[in-house]
Structures are given as C-alpha cells and as structure tokens.
Protein backbone atom coordinates (compact mmCIF):
# COMPACT_ATOMS: atom_id res chain seq x y z
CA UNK A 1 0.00 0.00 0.00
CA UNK A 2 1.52 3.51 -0.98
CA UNK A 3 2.51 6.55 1.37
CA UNK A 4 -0.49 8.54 0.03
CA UNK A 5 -3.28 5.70 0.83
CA UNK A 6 -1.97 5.41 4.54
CA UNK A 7 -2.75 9.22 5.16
CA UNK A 8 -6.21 8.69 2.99
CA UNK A 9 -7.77 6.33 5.30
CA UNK A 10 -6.01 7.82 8.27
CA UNK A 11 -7.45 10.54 7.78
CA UNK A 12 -10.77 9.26 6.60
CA UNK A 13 -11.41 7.42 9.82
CA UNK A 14 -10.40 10.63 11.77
CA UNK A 15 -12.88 12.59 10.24
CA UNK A 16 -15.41 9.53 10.05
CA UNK A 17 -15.06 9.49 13.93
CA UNK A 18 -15.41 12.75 15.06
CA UNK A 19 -18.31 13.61 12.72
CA UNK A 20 -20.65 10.83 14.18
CA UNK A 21 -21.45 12.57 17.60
CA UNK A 22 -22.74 15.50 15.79
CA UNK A 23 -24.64 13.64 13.63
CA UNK A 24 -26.18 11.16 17.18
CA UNK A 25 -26.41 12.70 19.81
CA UNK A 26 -28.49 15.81 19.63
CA UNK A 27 -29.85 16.65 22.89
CA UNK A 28 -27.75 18.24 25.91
CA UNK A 29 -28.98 15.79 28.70
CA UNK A 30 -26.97 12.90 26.83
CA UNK A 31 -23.46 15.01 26.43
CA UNK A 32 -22.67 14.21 30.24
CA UNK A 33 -22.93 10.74 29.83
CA UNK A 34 -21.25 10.43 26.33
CA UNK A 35 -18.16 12.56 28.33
CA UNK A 36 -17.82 9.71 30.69
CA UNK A 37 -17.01 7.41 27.62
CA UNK A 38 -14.74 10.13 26.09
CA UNK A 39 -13.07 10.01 29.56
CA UNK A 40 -12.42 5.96 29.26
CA UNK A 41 -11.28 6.83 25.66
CA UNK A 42 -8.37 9.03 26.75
CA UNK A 43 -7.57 7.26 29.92
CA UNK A 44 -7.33 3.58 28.05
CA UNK A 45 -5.49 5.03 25.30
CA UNK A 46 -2.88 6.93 27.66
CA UNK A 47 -2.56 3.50 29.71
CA UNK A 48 -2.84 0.83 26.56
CA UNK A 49 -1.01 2.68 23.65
CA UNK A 50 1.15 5.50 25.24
CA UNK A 51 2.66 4.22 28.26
CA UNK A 52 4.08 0.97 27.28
CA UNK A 53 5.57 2.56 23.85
CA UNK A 54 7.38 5.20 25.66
CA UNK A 55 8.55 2.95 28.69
CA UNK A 56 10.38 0.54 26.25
CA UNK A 57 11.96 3.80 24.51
CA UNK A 58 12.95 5.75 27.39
CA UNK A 59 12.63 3.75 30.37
CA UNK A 60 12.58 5.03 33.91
CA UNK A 61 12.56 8.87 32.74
CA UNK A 62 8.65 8.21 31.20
CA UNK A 63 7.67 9.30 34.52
CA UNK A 64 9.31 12.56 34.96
CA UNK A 65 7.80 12.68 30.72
CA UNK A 66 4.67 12.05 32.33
CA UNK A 67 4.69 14.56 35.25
CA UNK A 68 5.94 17.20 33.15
CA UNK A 69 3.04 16.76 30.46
CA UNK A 70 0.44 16.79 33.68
CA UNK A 71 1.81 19.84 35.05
CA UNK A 72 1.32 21.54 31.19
CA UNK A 73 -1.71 21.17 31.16
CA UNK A 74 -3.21 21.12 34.57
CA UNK A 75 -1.22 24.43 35.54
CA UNK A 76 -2.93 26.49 33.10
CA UNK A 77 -6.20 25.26 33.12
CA UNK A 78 -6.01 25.31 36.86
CA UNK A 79 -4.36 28.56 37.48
CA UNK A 80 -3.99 30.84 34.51
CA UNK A 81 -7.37 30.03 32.41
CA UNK A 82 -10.07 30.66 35.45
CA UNK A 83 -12.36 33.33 34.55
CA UNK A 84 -15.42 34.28 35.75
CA UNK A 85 -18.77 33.10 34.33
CA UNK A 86 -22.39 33.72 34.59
CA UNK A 87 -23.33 30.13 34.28
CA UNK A 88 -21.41 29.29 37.15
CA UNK A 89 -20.13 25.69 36.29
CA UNK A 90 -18.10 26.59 33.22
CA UNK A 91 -15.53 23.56 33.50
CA UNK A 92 -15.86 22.68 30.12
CA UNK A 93 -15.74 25.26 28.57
CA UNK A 94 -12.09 26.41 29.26
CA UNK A 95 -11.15 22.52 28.58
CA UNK A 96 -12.36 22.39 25.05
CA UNK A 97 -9.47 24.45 23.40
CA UNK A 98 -7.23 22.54 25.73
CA UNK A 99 -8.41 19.35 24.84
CA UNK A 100 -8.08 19.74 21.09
CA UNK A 101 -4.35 21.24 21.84
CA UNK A 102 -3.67 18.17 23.63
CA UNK A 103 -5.02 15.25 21.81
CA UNK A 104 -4.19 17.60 18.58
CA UNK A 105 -0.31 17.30 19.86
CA UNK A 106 -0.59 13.75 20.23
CA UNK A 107 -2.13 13.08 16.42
CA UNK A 108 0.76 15.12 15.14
CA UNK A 109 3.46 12.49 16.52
CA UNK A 110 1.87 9.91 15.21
CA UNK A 111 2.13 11.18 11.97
CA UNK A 112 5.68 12.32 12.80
CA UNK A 113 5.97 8.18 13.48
CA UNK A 114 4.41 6.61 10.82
CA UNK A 115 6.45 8.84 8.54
CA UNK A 116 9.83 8.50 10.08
CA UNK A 117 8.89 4.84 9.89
CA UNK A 118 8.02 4.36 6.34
CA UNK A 119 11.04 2.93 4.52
CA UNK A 120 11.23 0.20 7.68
CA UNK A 121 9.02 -3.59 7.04
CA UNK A 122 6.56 -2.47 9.91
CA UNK A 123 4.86 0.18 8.31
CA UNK A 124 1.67 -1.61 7.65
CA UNK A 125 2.12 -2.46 11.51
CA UNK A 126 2.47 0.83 12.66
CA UNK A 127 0.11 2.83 10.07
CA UNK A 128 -2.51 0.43 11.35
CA UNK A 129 -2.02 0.85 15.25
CA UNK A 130 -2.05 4.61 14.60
CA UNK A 131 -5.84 4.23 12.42
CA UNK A 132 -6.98 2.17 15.74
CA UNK A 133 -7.08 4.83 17.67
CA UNK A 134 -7.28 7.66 15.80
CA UNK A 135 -11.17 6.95 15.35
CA UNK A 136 -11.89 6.54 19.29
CA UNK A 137 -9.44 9.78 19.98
CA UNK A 138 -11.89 11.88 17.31
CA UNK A 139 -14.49 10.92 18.81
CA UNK A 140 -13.23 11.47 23.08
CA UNK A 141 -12.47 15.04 21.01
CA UNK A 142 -15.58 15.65 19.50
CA UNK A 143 -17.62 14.64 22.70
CA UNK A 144 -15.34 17.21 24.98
CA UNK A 145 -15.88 20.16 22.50
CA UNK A 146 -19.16 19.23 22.60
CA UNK A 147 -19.51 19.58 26.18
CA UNK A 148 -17.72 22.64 25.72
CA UNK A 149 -20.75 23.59 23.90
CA UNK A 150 -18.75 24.55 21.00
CA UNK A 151 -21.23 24.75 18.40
CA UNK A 152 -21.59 22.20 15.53
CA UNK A 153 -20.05 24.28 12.81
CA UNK A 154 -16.71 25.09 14.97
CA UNK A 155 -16.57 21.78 16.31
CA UNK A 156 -16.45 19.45 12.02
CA UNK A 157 -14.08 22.62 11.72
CA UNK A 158 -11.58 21.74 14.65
CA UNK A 159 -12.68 17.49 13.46
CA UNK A 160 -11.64 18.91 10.20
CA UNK A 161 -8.16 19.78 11.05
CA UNK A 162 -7.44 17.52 14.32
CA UNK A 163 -8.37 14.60 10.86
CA UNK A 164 -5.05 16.49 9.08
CA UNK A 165 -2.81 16.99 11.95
CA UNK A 166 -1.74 13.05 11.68
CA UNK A 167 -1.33 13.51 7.59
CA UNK A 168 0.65 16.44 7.61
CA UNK A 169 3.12 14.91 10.45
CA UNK A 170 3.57 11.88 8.61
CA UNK A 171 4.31 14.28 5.30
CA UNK A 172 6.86 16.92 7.44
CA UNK A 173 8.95 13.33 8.45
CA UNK A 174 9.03 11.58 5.48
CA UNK A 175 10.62 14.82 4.20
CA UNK A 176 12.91 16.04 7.03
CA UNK A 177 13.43 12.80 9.13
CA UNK A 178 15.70 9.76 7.74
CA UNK A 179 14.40 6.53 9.50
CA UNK A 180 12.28 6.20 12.76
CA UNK A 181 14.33 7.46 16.08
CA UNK A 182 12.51 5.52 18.36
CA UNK A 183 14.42 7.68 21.87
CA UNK A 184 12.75 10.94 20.93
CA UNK A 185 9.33 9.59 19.53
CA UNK A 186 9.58 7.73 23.70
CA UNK A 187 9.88 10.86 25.05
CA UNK A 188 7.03 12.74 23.42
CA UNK A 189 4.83 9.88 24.14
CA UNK A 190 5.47 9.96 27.38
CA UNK A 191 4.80 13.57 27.68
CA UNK A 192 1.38 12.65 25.65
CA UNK A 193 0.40 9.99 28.72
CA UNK A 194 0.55 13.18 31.57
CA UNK A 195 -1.31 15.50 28.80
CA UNK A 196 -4.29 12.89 28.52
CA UNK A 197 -4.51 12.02 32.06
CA UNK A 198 -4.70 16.05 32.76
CA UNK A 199 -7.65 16.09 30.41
CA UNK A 200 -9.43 13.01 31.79
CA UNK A 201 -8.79 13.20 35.11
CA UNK A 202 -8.40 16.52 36.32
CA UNK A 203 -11.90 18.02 34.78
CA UNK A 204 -14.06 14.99 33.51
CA UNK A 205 -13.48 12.94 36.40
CA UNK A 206 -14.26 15.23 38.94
CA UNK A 207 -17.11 16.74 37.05
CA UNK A 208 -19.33 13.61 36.61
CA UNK A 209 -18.32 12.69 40.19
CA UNK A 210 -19.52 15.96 41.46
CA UNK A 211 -22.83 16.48 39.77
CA UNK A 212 -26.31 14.68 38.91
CA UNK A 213 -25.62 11.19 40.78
CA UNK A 214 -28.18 9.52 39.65
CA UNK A 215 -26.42 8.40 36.57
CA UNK A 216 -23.42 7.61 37.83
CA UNK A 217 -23.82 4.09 37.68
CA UNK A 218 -24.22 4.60 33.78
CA UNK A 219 -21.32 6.78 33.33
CA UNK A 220 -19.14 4.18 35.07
CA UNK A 221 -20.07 1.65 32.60
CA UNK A 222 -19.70 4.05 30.14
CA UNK A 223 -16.31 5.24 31.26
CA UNK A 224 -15.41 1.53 31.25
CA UNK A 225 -16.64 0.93 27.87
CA UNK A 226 -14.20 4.01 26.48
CA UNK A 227 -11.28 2.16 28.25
CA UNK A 228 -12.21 -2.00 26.97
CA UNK A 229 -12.25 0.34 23.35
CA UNK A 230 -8.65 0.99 23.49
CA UNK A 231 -7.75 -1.86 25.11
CA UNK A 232 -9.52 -3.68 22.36
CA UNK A 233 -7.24 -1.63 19.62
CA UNK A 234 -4.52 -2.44 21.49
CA UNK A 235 -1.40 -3.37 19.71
C-alpha cells in the first residue's frame, strides 16, 4: 500500500469518527454521559497505547515525561485560564481548546511516526495501530468540544483539522526525518500519557463525580466501555 493511501484512510477514519457525535447525539442531557465514555477513551489510550511505547523507549525517565506533560496542562487550566462566568459551572468550557491542543499534539506524533517509519518492514504495523485509535481519539475530542458547547459548525471545523494533523506529520517526516528514532518519539509519548490524564482526570473525572448522581452508575459503565475500546485496539 503507498505513502499517500496510509494518510487517505487515516485521515478518513479521523474525520469519520469525530463527525458521528454531531450527527447522534443531539440533545444536551446525553453530552454528560457520552463525556464519561470520552473520559475511558483518553484514559485507556494513555494506559494501553502510550505508556508501554514510551517505557520501552525511554525507560525510567517516562515518569518525569509524564509529570511534566500533567503539570502543562493542569497548571494552566487550573491557574492561569479561570475566569469568571455567569453560568457558574463553566468547567468545560475552558477545557475544550485545551483538549483539542492536547489530543491535537498527540495526532501530530503519530504522523511524525508513521512517517519516520516508512522505509522500515513495519509500516503496515504501525500505520494500522495509529488508524486504531485515531477513530476513538476523534471521537473522546468531539464529545469534549461538545460539552464545551462549542457549536456544531466550529466543532467538524476543529474534526476537520485535528483529521489532518496526523497527515501532515507523517508528510513533514518523510521529508525532514531519515528513518524512525525511536528515543525521541519515547519521550514525546510519554509527555502525551501526563497530557491525557490532565484532560481526563483533572476536569471529567471530577465533574461527573460531582454532579447529577443519579447516573453515575451509567457513566461508570460508560467510562469503562471508552477504556475496553482501546484496550480492544490495542497493539
């Protein structure tokens, strides 16, 4: 399969993925539930994917990698982004910038991997892991900008070019990078496990603890559900 097909479907599946909540879910009582699964999304995919790639490329340092990408997000959003607002309970809506940074960051090293790795026998291998879970990430992303209440139009808009951030990665390395240096692609993974457990944990988490109870038992099966997704793209 040629360089050019790769980044088709990759992208393709991106787009197909973040599109579909727009097109379900169309009533605000259901976004608090669908955030839950978004949560399991990020969390399983940080734990599954992330983690173990970077710990057998860097080794003991992925933790300080992971503290540091924590403290990059959580510090702003936490400190430097509070503003007042006349809703009250405006969590989300300082996260949904931050989230598409974040998982935005993210697509663009796996690009930066699959086209560093291209001339090496794994491609197929590693083109394929990367489609996995670029589908479930679009749509965690979606979900959160939807909760953001980011309307439609702006959120197929930031879909559109989260979809090319993975493309355009793979296109900058298979110019500018000769063969797949698997050290520094550990240590921006790693950074990419704090960055996804600041979005999960330190909003989401705390949000659908804090507020309307009496779903919580189906946004814990729901935030299991996003996790057994990743875990079932594992690779």
């Amino acid at each position: 399969m040629n360089f050019q097909l790769y980044l088709l479907l990759i992208f393709g599946g991106t787009l197909l993925g973040g599109l579909i909540p727009l097109a379900v879910i169309d009533s605000k009582k259901y976004i608090s539930l669908a955030v839950s699964f978004a949560a399991g999304i990020l969390i399983g995919t940080a734990l599954f994917h992330l983690l173990p790639e970077a710990i057998e490329a860097v080794g003991k340092s992925t933790g300080f990698l992971i503290l540091a990408g924590f403290a990059v997000f959580y510090i702003p959003q936490k400190f430097m982004l509070t503003h007042p607002c006349e809703e009250g309970d405006c969590d989300f809506h300082k996260l949904g910038l931050l989230a598409f940074i974040g998982i935005g960051f993210h697509s663009v090293i796996d690009g930066l991997a699959v086209g560093a790795a291209y001339d090496l026998p794994n491609i197929s291998m590693i083109a394929g892991a990367v489609m996995a879970h670029k589908i479930p990430a679009s749509l965690a992303l979606a979900l959160l900008l939807m909760a953001a209440e980011f309307d439609k139009k702006r959120i197929a808009f930031f879909i559109l070019l989260f979809s090319l951030a993975t493309p355009a990665g793979a296109i900058s390395a298979k110019l500018f990078i000769s063969g797949a240096e698997t050290k520094w692609l550990g240590y921006i993974l790693g950074f990419s496990v704090g960055n996804f457990l600041a979005i999960a944990g330190s909003d989401l988490l705390r949000r659908l603890h804090d507020h309307d109870q009496k779903n919580s038992l189906a946004r814990l099966a729901l935030l299991i559900a996003g996790c057994s997704l990743s875990l079932l793209n594992g690779h």
